[in-house]
N, C-alpha and C. Protein backbone atom coordinates (compact mmCIF):
# COMPACT_ATOMS: atom_id res chain seq x y z
N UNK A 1 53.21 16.24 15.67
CA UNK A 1 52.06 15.66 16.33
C UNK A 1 50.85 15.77 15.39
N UNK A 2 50.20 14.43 15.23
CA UNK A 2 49.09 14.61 14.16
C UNK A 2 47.34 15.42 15.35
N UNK A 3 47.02 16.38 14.01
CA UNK A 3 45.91 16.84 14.59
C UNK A 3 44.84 16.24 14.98
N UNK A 4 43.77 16.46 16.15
CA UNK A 4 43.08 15.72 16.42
C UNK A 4 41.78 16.19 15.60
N UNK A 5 41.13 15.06 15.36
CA UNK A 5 40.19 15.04 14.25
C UNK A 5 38.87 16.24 15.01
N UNK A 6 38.38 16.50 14.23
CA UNK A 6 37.13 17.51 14.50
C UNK A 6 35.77 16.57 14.13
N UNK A 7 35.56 16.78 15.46
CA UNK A 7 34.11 15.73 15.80
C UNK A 7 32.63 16.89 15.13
N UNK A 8 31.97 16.24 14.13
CA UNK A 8 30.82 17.16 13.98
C UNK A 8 29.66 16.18 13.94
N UNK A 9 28.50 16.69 14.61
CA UNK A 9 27.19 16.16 14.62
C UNK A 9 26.48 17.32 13.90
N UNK A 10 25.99 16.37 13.00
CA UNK A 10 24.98 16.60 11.95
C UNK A 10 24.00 16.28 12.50
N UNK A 11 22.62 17.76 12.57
CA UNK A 11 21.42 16.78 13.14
C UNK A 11 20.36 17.75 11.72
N UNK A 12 20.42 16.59 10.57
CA UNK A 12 19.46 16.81 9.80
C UNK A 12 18.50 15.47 9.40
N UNK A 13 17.16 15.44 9.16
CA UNK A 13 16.62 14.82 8.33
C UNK A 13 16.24 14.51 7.28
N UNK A 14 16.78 15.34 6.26
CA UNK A 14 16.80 15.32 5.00
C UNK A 14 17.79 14.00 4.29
N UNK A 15 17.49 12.98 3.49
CA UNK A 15 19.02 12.05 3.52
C UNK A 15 19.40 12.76 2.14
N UNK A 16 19.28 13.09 1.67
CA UNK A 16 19.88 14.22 0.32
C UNK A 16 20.84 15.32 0.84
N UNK A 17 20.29 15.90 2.32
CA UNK A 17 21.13 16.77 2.77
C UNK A 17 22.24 16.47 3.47
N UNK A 18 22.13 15.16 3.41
CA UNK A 18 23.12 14.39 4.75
C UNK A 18 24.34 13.75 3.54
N UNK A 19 23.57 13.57 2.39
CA UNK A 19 24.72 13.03 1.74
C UNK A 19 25.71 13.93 1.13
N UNK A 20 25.04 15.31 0.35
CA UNK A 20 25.70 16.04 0.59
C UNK A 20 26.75 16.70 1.11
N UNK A 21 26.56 16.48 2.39
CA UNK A 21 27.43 16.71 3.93
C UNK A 21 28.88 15.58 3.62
N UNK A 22 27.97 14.47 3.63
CA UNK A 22 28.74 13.14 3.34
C UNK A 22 30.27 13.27 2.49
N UNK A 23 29.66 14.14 1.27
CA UNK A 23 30.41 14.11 -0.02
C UNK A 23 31.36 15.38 0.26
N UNK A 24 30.90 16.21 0.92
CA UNK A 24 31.91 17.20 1.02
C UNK A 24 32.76 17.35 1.67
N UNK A 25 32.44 16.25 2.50
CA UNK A 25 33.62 16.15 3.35
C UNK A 25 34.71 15.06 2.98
N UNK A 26 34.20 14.47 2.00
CA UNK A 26 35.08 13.48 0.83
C UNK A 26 35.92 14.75 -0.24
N UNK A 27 35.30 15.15 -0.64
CA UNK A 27 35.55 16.05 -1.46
C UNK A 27 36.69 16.81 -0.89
N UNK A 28 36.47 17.40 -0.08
CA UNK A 28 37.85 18.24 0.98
C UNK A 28 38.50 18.03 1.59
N UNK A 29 38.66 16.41 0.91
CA UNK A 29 39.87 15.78 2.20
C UNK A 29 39.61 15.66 3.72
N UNK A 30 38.52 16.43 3.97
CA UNK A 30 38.50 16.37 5.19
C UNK A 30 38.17 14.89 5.77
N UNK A 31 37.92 13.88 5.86
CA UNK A 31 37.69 12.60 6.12
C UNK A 31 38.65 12.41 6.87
N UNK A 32 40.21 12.51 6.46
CA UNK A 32 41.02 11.91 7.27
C UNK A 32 41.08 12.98 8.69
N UNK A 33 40.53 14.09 8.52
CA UNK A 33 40.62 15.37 9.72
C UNK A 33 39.70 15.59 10.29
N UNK A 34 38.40 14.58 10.22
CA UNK A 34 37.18 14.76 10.93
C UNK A 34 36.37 13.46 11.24
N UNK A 35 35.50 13.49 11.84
CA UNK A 35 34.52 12.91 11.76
C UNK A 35 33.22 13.02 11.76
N UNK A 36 32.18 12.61 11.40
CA UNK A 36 30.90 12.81 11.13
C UNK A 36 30.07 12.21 12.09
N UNK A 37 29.15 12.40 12.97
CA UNK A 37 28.30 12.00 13.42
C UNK A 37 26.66 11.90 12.79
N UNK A 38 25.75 11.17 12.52
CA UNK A 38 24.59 11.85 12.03
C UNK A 38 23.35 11.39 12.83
N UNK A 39 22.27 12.74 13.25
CA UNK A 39 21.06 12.07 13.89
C UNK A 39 19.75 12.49 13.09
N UNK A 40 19.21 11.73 13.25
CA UNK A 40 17.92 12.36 11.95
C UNK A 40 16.60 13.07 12.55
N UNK A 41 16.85 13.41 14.17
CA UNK A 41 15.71 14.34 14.43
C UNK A 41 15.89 15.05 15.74
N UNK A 42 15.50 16.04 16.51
CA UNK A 42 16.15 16.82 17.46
C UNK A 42 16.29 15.71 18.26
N UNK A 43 15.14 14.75 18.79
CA UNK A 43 15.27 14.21 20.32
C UNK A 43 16.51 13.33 20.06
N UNK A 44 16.54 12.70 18.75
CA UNK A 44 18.09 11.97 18.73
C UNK A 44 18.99 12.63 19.21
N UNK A 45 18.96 13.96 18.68
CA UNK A 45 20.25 15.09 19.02
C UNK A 45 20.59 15.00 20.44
N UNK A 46 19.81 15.28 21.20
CA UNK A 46 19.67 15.57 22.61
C UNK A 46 19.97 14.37 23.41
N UNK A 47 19.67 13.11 22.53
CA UNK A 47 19.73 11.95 23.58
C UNK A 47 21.29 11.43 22.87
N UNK A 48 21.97 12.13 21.82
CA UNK A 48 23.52 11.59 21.61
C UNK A 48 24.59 12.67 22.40
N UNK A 49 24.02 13.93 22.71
CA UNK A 49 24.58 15.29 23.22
C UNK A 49 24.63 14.42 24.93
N UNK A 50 23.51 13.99 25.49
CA UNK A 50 23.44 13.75 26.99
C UNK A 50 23.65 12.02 27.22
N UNK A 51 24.28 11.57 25.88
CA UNK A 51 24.47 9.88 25.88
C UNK A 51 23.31 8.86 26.56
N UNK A 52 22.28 9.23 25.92
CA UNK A 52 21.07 8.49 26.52
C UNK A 52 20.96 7.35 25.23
N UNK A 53 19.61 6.76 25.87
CA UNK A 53 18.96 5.80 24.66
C UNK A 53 20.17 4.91 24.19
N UNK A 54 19.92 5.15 22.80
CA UNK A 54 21.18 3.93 21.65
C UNK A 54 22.44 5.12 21.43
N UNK A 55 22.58 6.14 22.43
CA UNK A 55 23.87 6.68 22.21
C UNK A 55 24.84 6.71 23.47
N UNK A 56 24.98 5.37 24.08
CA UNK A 56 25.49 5.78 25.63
C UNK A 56 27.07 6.23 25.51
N UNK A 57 27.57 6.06 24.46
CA UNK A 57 29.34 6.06 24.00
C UNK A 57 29.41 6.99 23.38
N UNK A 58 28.26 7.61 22.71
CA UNK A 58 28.62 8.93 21.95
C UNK A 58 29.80 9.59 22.02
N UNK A 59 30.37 10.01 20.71
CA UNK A 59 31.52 11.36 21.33
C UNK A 59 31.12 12.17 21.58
N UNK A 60 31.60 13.35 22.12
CA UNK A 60 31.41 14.93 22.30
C UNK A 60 31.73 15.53 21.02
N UNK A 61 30.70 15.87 20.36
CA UNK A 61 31.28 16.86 19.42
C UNK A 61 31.58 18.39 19.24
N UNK A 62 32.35 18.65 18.75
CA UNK A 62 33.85 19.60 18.86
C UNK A 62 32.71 20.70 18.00
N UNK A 63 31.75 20.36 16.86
CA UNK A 63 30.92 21.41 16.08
C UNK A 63 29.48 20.58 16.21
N UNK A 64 28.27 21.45 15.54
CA UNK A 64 27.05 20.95 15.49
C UNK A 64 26.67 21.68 14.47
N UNK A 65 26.31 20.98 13.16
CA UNK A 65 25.34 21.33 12.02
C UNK A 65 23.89 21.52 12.43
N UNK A 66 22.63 22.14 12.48
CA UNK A 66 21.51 22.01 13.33
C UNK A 66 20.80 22.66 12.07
N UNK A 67 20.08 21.57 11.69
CA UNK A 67 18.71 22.28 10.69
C UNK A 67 17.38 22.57 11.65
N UNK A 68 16.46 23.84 11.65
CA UNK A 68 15.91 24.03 12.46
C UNK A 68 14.08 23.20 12.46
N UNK A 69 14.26 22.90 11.53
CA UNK A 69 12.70 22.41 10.81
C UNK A 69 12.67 20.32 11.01
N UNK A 70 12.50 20.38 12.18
CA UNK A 70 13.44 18.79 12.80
C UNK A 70 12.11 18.19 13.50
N UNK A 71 11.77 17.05 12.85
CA UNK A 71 10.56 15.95 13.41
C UNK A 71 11.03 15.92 15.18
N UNK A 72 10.13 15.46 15.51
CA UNK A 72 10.14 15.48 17.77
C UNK A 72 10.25 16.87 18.03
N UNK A 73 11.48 17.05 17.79
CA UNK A 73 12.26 18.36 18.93
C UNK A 73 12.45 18.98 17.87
N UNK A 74 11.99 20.37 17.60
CA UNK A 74 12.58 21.29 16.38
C UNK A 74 13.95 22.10 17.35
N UNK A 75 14.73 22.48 15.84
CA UNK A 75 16.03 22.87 16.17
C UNK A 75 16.36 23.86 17.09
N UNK A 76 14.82 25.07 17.31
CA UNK A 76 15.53 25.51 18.14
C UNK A 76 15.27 25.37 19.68
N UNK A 77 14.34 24.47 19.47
CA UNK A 77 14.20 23.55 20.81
C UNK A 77 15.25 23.29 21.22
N UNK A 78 16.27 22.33 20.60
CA UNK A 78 17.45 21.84 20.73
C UNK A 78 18.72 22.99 20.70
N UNK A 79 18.54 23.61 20.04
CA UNK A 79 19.47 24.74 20.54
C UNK A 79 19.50 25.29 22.03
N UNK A 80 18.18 25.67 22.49
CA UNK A 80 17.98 26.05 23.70
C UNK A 80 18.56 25.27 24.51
N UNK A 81 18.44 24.15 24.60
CA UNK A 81 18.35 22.88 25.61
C UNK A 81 20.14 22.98 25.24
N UNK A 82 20.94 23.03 24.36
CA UNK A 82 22.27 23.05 24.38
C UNK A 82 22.76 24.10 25.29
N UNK A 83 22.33 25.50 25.06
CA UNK A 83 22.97 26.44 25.27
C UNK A 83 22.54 26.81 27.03
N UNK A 84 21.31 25.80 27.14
CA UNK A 84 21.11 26.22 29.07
C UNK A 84 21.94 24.58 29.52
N UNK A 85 22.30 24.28 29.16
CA UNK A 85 23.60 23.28 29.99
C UNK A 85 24.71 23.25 29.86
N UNK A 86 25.52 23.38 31.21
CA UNK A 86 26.78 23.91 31.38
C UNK A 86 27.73 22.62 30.33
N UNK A 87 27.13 21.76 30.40
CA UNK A 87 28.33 20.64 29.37
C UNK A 87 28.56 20.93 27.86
N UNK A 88 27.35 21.58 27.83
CA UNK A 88 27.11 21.56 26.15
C UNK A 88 27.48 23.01 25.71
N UNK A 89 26.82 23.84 26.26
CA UNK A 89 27.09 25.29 25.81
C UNK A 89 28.52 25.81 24.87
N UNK A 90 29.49 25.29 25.37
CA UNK A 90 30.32 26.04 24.59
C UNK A 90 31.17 25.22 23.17
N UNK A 91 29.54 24.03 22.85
CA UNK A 91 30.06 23.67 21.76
C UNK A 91 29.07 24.28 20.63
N UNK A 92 30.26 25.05 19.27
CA UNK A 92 29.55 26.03 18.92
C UNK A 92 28.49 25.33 18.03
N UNK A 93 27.53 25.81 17.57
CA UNK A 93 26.35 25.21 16.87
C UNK A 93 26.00 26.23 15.87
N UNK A 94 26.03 25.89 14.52
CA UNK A 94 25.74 26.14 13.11
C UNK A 94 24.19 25.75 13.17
N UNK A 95 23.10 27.03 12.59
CA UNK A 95 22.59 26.76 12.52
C UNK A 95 22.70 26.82 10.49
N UNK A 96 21.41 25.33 10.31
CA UNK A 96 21.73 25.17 8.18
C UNK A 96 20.09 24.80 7.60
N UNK A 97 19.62 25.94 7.58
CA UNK A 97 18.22 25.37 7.24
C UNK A 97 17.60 26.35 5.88
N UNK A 98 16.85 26.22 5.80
CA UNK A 98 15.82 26.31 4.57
C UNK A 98 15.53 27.70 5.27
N UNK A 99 14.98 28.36 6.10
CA UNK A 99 14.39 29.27 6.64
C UNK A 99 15.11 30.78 6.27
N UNK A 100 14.44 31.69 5.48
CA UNK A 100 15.26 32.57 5.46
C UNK A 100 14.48 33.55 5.94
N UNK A 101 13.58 33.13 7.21
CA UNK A 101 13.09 33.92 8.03
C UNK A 101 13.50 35.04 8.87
N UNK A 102 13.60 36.17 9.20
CA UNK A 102 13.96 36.86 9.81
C UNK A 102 14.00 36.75 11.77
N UNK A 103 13.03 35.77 11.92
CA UNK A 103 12.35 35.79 12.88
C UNK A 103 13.00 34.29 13.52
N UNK A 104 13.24 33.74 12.49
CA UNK A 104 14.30 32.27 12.62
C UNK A 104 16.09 32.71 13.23
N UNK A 105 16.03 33.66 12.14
CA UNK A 105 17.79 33.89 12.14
C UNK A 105 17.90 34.48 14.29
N UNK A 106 16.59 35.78 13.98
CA UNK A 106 16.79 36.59 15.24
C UNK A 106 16.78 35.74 16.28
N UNK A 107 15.91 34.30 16.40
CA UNK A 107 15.83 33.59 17.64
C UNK A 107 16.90 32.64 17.59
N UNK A 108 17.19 32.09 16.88
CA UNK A 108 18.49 31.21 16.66
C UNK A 108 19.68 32.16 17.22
N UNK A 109 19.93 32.89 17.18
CA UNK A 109 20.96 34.32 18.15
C UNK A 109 21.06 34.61 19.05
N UNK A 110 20.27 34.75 19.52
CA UNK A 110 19.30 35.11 20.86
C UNK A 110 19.67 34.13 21.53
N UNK A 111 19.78 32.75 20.91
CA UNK A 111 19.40 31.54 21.71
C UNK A 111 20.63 31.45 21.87
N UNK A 112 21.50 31.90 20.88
CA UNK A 112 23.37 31.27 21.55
C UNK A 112 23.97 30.49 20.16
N UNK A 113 23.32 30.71 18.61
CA UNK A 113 23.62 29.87 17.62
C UNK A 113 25.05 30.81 17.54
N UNK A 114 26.48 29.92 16.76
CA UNK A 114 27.84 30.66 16.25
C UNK A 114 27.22 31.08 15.41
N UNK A 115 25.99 30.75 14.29
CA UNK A 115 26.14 31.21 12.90
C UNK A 115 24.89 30.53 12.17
N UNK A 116 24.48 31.34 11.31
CA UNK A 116 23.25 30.56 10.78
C UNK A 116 23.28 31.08 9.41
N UNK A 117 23.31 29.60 8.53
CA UNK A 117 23.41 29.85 7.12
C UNK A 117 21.76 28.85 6.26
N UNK A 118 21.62 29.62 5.72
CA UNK A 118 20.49 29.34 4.35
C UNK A 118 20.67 28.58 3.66
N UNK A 119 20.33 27.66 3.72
CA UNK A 119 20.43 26.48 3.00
C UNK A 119 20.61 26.84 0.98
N UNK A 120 21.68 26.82 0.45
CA UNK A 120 21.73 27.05 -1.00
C UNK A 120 20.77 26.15 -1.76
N UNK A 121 20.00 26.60 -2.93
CA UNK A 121 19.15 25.81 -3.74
C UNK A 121 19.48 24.57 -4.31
N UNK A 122 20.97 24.54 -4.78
CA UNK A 122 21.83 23.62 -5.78
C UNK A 122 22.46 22.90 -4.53
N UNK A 123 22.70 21.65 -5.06
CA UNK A 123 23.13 20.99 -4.13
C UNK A 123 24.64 21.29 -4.35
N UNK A 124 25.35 21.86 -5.25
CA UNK A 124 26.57 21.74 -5.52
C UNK A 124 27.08 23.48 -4.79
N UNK A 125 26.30 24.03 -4.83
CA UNK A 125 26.33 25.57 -3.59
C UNK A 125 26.29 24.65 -2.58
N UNK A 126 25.69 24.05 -1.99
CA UNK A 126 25.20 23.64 -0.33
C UNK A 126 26.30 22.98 -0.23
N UNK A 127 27.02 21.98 -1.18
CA UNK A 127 27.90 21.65 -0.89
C UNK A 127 29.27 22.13 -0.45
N UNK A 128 29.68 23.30 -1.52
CA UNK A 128 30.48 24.47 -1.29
C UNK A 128 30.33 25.24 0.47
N UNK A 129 28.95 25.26 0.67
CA UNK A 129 28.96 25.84 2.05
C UNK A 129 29.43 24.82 2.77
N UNK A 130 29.25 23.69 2.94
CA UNK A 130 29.69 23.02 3.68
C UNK A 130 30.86 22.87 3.81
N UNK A 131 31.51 22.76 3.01
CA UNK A 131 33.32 22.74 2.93
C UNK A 131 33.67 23.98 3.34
N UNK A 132 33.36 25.36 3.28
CA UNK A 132 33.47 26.20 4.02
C UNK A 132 33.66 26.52 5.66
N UNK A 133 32.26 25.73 6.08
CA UNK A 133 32.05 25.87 7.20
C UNK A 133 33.09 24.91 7.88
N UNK A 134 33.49 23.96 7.18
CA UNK A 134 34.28 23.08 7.99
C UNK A 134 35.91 23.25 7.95
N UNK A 135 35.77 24.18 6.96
CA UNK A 135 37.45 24.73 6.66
C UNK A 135 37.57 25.70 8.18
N UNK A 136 36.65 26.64 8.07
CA UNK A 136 36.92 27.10 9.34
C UNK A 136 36.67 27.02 10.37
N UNK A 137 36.29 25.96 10.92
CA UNK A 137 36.06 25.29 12.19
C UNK A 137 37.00 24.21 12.53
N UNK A 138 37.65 23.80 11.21
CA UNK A 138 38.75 22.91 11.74
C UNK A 138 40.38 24.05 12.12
N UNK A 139 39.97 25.35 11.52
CA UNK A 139 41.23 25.88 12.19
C UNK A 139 40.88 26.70 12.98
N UNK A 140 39.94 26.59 13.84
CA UNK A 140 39.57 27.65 14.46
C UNK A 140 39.67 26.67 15.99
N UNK A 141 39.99 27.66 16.88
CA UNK A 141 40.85 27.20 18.22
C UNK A 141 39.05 27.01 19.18
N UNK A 142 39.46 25.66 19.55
CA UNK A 142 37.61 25.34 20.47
C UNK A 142 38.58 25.19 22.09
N UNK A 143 37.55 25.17 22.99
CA UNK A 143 38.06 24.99 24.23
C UNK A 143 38.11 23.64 24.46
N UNK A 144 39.01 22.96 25.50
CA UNK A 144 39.62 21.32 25.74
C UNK A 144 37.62 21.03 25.93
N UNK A 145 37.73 19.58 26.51
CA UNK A 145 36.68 19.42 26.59
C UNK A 145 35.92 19.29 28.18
N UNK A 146 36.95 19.60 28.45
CA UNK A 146 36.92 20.12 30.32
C UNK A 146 36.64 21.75 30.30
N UNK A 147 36.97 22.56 29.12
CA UNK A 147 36.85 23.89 29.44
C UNK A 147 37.75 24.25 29.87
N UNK A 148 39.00 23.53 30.69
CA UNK A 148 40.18 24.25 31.04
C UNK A 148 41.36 24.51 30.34
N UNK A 149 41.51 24.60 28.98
CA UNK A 149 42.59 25.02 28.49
C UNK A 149 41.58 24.89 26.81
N UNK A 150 43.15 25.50 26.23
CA UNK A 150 42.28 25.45 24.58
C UNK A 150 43.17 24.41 23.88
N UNK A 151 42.45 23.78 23.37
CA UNK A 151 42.92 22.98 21.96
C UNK A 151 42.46 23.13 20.86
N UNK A 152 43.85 23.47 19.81
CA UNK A 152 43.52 23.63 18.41
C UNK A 152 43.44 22.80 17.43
N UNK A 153 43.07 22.45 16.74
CA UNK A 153 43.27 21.84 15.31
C UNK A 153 44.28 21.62 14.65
């Protein structure tokens, strides 16, 4: 039985950081084992997460990339707003930003983030993280999308 692809929404505005993303997931094969979603600012996020606006078909995605420094809605606006609704909550959310604030990491935690990584200087590190993060999220066991049983990768 072929695996079902791993849905990820990317919600960055950077397009350097997005291509990045783009490439590494070229780079790792992963293309044929995933898919990419991309929104370029929180309220997009929120209105493709709750299928509003120009996202009424959206998929559900299975992961969430979340840079916290996000035009409209900053990220951890949008984190919050994920983690207090019962639909969304238990999709896990990466936080990937520039911030190597202490005060960023502690509230991004607090709020319900899986994980929060520092954005690397080189684009060819950031890239490396990214293939990381997606190596283990594509084998890592998420709940169905009803919540009633688990499906793996």
């Amino acid at each position: 039985m072929k695996a079902k692809k791993l849905r990820i929404l990317l919600v960055e505005d950077n397009p350097e950081d997005v291509l990045i993303a783009e490439r590494s997931l070229m780079k790792a094969n992963m293309r044929e084992k995933s898919e990419l979603f991309v929104v370029r600012d929180g309220q997009e996020a929120l209105d493709f997460l709750r299928h509003k606006g120009k996202f009424p078909d959206a998929a559900r995605p299975d992961l969430i990339l979340l840079d916290l420094k996000l035009p409209k809605v900053n990220g951890h606006e949008v984190l919050a707003e994920i983690k207090a609704d019962d639909r969304l909550r238990r999709i896990p959310v990466i936080v990937l930003t520039v911030s190597e604030r202490e005060e960023d990491m502690v509230k991004a935690y607090n709020s319900g983030a899986s994980g929060y990584i520092t954005k690397p200087p080189s684009s060819a590190e950031f890239a490396k993280v990214i293939e990381t993060v997606l190596d283990y999220w594509r084998i890592s066991e998420l709940p169905s999308q009803s919540g009633n049983g688990v499906e793996s990768r």
